[in-house]
C-alpha atoms as a PDB file:
ATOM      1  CA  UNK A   1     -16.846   3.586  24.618  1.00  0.00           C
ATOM      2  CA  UNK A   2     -18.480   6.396  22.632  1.00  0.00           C
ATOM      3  CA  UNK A   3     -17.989   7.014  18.677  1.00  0.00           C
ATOM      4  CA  UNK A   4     -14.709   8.267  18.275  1.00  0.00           C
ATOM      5  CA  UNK A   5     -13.306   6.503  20.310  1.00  0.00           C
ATOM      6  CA  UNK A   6     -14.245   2.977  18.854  1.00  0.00           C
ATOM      7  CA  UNK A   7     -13.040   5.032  15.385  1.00  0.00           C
ATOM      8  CA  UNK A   8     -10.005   5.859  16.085  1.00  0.00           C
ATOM      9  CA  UNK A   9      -7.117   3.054  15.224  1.00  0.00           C
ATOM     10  CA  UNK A  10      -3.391   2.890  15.719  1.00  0.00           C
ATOM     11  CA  UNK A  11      -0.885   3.163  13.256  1.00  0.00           C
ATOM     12  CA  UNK A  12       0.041  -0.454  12.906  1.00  0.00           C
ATOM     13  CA  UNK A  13      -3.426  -0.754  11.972  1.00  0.00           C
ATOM     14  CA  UNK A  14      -3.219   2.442   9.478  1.00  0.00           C
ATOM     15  CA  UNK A  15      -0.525   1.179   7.425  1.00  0.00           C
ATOM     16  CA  UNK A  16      -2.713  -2.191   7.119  1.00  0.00           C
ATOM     17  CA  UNK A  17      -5.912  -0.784   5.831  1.00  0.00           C
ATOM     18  CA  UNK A  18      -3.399   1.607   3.529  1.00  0.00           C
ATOM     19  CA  UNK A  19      -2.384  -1.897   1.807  1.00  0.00           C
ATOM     20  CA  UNK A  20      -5.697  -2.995   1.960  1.00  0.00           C
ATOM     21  CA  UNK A  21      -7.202  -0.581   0.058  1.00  0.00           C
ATOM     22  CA  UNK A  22      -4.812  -0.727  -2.891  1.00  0.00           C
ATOM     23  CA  UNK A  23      -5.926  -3.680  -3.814  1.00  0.00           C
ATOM     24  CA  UNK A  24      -9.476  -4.011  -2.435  1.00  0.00           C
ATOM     25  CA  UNK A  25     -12.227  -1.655  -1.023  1.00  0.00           C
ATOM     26  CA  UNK A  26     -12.759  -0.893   2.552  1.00  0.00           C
ATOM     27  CA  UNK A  27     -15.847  -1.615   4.293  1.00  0.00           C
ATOM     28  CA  UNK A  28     -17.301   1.561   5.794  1.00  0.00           C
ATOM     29  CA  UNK A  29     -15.988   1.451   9.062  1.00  0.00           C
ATOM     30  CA  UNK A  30     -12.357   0.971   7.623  1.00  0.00           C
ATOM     31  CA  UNK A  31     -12.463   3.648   5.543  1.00  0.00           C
ATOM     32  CA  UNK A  32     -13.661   6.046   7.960  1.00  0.00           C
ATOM     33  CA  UNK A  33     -11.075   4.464  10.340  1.00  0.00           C
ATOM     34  CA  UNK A  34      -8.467   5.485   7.509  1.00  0.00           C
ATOM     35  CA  UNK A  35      -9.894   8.846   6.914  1.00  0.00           C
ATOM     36  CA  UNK A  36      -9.926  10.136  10.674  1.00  0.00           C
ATOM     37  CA  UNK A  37      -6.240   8.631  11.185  1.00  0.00           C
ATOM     38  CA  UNK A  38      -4.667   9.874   8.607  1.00  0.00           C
ATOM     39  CA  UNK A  39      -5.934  13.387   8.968  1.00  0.00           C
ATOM     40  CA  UNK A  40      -4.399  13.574  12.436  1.00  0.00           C
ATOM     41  CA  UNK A  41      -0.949  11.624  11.732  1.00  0.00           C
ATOM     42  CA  UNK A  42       1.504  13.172   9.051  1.00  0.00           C
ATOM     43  CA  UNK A  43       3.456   9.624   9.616  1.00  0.00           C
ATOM     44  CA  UNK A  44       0.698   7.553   8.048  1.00  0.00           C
ATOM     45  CA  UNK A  45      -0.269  10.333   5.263  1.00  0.00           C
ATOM     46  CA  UNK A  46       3.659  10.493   4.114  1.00  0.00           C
ATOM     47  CA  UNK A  47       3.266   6.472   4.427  1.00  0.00           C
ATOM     48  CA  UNK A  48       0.029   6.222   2.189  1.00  0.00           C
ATOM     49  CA  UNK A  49       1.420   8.606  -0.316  1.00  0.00           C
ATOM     50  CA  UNK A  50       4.866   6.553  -0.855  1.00  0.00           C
ATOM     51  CA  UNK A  51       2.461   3.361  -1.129  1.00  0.00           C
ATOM     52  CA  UNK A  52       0.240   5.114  -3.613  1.00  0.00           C
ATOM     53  CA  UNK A  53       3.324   6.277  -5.284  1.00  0.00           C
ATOM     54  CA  UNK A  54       5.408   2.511  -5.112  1.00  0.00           C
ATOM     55  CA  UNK A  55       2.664   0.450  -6.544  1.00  0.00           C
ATOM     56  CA  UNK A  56       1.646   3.085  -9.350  1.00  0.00           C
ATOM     57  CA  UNK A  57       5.821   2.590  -9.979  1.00  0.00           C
ATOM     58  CA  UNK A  58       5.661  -1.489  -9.827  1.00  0.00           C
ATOM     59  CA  UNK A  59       2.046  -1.294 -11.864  1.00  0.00           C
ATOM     60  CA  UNK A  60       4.316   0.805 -14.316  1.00  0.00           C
ATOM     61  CA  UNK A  61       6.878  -1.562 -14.557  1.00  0.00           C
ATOM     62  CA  UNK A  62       5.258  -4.458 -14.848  1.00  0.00           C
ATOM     63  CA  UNK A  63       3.490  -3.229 -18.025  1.00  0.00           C
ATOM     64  CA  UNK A  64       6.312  -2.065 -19.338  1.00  0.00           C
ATOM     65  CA  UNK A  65       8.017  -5.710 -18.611  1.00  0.00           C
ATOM     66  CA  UNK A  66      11.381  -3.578 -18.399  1.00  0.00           C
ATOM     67  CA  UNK A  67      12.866  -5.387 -15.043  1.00  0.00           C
ATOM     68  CA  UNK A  68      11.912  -8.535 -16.964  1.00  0.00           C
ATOM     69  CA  UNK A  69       8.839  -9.428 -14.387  1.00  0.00           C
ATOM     70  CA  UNK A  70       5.823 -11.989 -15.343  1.00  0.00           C
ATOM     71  CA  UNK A  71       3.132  -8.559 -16.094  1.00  0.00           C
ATOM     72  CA  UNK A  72       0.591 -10.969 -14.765  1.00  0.00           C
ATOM     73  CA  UNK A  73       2.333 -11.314 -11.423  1.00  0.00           C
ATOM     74  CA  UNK A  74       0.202 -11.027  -8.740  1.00  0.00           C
ATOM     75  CA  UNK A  75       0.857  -7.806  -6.777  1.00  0.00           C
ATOM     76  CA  UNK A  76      -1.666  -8.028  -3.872  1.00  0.00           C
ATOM     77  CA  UNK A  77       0.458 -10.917  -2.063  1.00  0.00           C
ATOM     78  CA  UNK A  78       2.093  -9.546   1.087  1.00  0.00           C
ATOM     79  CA  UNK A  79       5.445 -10.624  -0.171  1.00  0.00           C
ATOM     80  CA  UNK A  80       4.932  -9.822  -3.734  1.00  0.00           C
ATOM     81  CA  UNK A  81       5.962  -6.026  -3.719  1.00  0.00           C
ATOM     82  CA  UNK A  82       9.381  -7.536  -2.052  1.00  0.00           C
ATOM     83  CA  UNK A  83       9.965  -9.878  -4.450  1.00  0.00           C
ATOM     84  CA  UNK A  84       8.997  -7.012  -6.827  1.00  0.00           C
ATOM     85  CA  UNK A  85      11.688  -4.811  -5.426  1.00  0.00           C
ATOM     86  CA  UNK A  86      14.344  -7.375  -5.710  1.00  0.00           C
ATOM     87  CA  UNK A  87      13.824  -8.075  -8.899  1.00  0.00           C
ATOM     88  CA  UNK A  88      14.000  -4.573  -9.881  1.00  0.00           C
ATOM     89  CA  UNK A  89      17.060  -4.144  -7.710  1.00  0.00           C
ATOM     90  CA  UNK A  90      18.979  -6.728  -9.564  1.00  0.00           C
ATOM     91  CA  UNK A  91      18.305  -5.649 -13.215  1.00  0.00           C
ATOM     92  CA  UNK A  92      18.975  -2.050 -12.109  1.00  0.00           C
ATOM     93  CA  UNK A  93      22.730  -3.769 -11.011  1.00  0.00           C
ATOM     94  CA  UNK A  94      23.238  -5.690 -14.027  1.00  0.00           C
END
């Protein structure tokens, strides 16, 4: 298995190292991995844009405490931007 090819990652995987690195740094090899996919996959640039763009939102939010959220929540659960989402949901309804 040569270079590139050992490089090269699916999407699944993409969208992973995409959450990853918004709240920790790649190692190396992921962020190359990241870099190479997302140059050749519009899907998983449009996807790492509209998770850039949601979390600066939620980060916004939660400083503002507008939707009424703890602004120390932590945001780099799995489930947290959910629960996030919800919550903003049901003020935006009330």
């Amino acid at each position: 298995m040569n270079f590139l090819q050992r490089m090269l990652i699916p999407c699944q995987r993409t969208t992973a190292l995409i959450e990853k690195k918004s709240v920790q740094m790649l190692s190396g090899r992921e962020a190359v991995q990241l870099f190479l996919h997302t140059r050749m996959c519009s899907a998983c640039r449009l996807y790492a844009i509209q998770s850039a763009l949601l979390d600066k939102t939620l980060r916004k939010a939660l400083k503002s405490d507008k939707v009424g959220l703890n602004v120390n929540a932590p945001i780099n659960r799995p489930e947290a931007k959910i629960e996030i989402l919800n919550a903003i949901k049901e003020k935006l309804t009330d």
